[in-house]
C-alpha atoms as a PDB file:
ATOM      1  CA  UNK A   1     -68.416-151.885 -66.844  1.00  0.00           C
ATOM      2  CA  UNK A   2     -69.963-149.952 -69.969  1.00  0.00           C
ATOM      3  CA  UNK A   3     -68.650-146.928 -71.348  1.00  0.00           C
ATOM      4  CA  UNK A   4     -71.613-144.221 -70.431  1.00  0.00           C
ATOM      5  CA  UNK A   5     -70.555-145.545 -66.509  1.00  0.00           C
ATOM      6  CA  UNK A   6     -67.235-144.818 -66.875  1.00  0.00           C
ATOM      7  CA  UNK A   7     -67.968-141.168 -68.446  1.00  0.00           C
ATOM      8  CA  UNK A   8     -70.493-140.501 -65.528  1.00  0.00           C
ATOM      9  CA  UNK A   9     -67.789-141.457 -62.812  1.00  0.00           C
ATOM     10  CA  UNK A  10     -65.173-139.230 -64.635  1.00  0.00           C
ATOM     11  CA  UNK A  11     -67.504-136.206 -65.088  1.00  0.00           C
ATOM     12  CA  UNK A  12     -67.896-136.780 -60.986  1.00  0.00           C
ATOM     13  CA  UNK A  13     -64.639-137.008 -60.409  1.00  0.00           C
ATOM     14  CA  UNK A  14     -63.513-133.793 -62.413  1.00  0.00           C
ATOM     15  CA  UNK A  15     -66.070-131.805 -60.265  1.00  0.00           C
ATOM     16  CA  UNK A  16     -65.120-132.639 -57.217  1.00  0.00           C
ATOM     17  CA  UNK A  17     -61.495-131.994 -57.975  1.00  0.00           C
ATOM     18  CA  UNK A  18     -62.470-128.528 -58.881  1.00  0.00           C
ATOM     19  CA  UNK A  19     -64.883-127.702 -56.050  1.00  0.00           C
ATOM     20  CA  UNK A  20     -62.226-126.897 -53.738  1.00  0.00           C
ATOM     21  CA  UNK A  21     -59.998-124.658 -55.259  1.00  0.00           C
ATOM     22  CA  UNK A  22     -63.870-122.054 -56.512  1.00  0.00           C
ATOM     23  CA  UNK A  23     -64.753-122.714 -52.604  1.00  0.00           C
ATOM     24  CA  UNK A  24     -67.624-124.998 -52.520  1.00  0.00           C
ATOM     25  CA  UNK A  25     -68.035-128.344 -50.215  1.00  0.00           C
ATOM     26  CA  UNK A  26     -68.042-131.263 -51.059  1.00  0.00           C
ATOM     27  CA  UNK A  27     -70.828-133.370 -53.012  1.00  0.00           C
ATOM     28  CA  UNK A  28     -74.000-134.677 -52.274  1.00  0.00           C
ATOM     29  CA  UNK A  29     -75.663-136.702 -54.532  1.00  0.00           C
ATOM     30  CA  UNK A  30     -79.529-136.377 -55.716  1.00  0.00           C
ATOM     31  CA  UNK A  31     -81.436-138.376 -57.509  1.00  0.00           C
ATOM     32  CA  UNK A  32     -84.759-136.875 -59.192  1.00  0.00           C
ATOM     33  CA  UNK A  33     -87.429-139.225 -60.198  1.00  0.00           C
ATOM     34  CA  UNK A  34     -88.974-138.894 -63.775  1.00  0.00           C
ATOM     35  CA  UNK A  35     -90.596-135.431 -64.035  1.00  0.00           C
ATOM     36  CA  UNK A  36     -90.433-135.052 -60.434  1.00  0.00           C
ATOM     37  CA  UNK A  37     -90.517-131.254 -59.248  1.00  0.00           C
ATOM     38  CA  UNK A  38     -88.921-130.178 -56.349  1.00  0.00           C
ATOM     39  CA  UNK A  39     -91.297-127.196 -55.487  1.00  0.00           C
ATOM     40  CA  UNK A  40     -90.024-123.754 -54.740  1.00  0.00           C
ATOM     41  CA  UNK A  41     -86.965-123.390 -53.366  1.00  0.00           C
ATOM     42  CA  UNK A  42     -84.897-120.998 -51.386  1.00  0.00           C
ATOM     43  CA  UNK A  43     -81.213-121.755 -50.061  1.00  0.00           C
ATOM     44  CA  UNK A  44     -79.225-118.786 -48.266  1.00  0.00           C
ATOM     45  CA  UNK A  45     -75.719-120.119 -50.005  1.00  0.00           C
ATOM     46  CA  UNK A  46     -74.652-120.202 -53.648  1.00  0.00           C
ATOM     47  CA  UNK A  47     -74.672-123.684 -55.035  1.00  0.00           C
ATOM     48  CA  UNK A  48     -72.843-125.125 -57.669  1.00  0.00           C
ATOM     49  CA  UNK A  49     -74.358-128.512 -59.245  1.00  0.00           C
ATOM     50  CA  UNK A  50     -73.330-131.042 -62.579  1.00  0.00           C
ATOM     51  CA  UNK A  51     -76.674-133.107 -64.012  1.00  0.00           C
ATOM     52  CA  UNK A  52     -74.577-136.671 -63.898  1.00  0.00           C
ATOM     53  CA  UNK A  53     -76.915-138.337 -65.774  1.00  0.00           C
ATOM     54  CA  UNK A  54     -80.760-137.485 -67.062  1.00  0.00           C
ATOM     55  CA  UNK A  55     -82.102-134.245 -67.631  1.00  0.00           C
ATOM     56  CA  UNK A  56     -83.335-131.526 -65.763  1.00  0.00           C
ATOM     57  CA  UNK A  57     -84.431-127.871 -66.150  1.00  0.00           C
ATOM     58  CA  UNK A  58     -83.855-124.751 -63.799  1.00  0.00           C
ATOM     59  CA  UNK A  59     -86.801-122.469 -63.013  1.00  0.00           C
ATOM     60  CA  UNK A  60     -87.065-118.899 -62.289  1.00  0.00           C
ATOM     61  CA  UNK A  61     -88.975-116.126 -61.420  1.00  0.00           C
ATOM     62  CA  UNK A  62     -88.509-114.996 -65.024  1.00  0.00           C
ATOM     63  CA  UNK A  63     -86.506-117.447 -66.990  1.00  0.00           C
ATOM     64  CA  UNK A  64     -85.873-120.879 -67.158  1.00  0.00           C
ATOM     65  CA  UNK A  65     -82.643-123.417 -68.273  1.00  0.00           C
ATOM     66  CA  UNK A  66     -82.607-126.901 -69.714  1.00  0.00           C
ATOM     67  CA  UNK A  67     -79.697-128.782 -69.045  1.00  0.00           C
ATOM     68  CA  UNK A  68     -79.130-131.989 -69.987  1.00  0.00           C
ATOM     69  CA  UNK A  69     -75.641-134.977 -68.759  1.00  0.00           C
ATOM     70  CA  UNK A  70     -72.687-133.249 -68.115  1.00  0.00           C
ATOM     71  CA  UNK A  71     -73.656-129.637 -67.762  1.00  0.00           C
ATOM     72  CA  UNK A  72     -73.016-127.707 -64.920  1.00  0.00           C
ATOM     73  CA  UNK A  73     -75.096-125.102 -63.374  1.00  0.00           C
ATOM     74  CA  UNK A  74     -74.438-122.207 -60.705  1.00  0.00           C
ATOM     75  CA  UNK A  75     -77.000-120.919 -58.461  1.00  0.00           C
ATOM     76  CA  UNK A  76     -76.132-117.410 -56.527  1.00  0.00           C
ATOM     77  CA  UNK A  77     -77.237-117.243 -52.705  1.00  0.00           C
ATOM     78  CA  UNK A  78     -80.505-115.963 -51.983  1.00  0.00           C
ATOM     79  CA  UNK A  79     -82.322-117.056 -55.198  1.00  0.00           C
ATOM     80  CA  UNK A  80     -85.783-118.733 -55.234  1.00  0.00           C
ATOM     81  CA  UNK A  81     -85.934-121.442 -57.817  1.00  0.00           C
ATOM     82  CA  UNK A  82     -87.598-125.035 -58.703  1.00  0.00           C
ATOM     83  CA  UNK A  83     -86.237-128.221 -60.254  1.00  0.00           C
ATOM     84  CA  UNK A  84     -88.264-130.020 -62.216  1.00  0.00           C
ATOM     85  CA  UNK A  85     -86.335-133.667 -63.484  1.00  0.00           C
ATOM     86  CA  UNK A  86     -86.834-134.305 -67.696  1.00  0.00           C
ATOM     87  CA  UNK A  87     -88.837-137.504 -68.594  1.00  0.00           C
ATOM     88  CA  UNK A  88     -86.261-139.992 -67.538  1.00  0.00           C
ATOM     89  CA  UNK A  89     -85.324-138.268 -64.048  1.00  0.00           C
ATOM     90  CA  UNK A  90     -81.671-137.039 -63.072  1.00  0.00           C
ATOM     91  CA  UNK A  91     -79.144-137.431 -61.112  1.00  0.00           C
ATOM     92  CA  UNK A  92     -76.987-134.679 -59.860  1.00  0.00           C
ATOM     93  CA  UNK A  93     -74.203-134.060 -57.817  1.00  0.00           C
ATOM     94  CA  UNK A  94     -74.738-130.478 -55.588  1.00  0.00           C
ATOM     95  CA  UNK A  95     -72.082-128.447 -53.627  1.00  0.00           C
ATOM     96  CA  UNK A  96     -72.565-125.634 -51.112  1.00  0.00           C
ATOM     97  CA  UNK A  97     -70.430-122.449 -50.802  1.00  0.00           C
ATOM     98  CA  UNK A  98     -68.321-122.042 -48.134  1.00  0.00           C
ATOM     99  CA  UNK A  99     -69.740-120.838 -45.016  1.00  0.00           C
ATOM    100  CA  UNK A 100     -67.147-118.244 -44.811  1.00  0.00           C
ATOM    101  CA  UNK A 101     -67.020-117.887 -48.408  1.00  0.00           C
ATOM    102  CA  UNK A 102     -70.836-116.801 -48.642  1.00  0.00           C
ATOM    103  CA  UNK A 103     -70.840-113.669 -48.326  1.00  0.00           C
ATOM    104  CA  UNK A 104     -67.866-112.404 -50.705  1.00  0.00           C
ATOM    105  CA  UNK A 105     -68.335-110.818 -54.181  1.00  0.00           C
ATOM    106  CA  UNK A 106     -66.707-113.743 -55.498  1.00  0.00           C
ATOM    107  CA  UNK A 107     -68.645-115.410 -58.925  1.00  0.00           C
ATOM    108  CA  UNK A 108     -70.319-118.730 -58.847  1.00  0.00           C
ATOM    109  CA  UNK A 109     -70.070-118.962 -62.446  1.00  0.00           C
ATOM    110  CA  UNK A 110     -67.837-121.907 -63.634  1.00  0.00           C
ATOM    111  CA  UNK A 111     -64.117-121.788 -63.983  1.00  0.00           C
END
């Protein structure tokens, strides 16, 4: 097994160790295509997500975010947003707040 396979699996595993205790569910995985966009999207949850591999950059109604292996991102509930994957696609790992949790003042932003 190479190194960069090794990193990827640790960076996984690190995230999903600390999804529980900042109230998030566990991971899905998604993988993004080369400069694939996923369109406009709306999700009634915060979300919390780590780019595992690729890039990928975060668009907004007035700003946008690169972010590129190994950087985590946070999006607040009721946000409207679009993915759009970097030249040699992504793959992320995404987790949903809570249920319960959705609603509270609590930050999304990482620990």
């Amino acid at each position: 097994m190479d190194n960069s396979v090794s990193s990827i699996e640790l960076l996984a595993r690190l995230f999903n160790h600390s999804l529980n205790k900042r109230g998030f569910t566990r991971t899905i995985h998604k993988a993004m295509n080369p400069s694939e966009c996923s369109g406009i999207i709306h999700l009634d949850v915060g979300v919390v997500g780590l780019v595992v591999a690729g890039e990928l950059t975060l668009e907004f109604y007035e700003a946008s975010q690169s972010l590129g292996t190994g950087e985590e991102f946070t999006l607040p509930a009721n946000t409207y947003f679009q993915v759009t994957a970097g030249d040699d696609g992504a793959h992320l790992l995404l987790a949903k707040k809570r249920t319960h949790l959705a609603s509270t003042t609590e930050s999304l932003e990482p620990v």
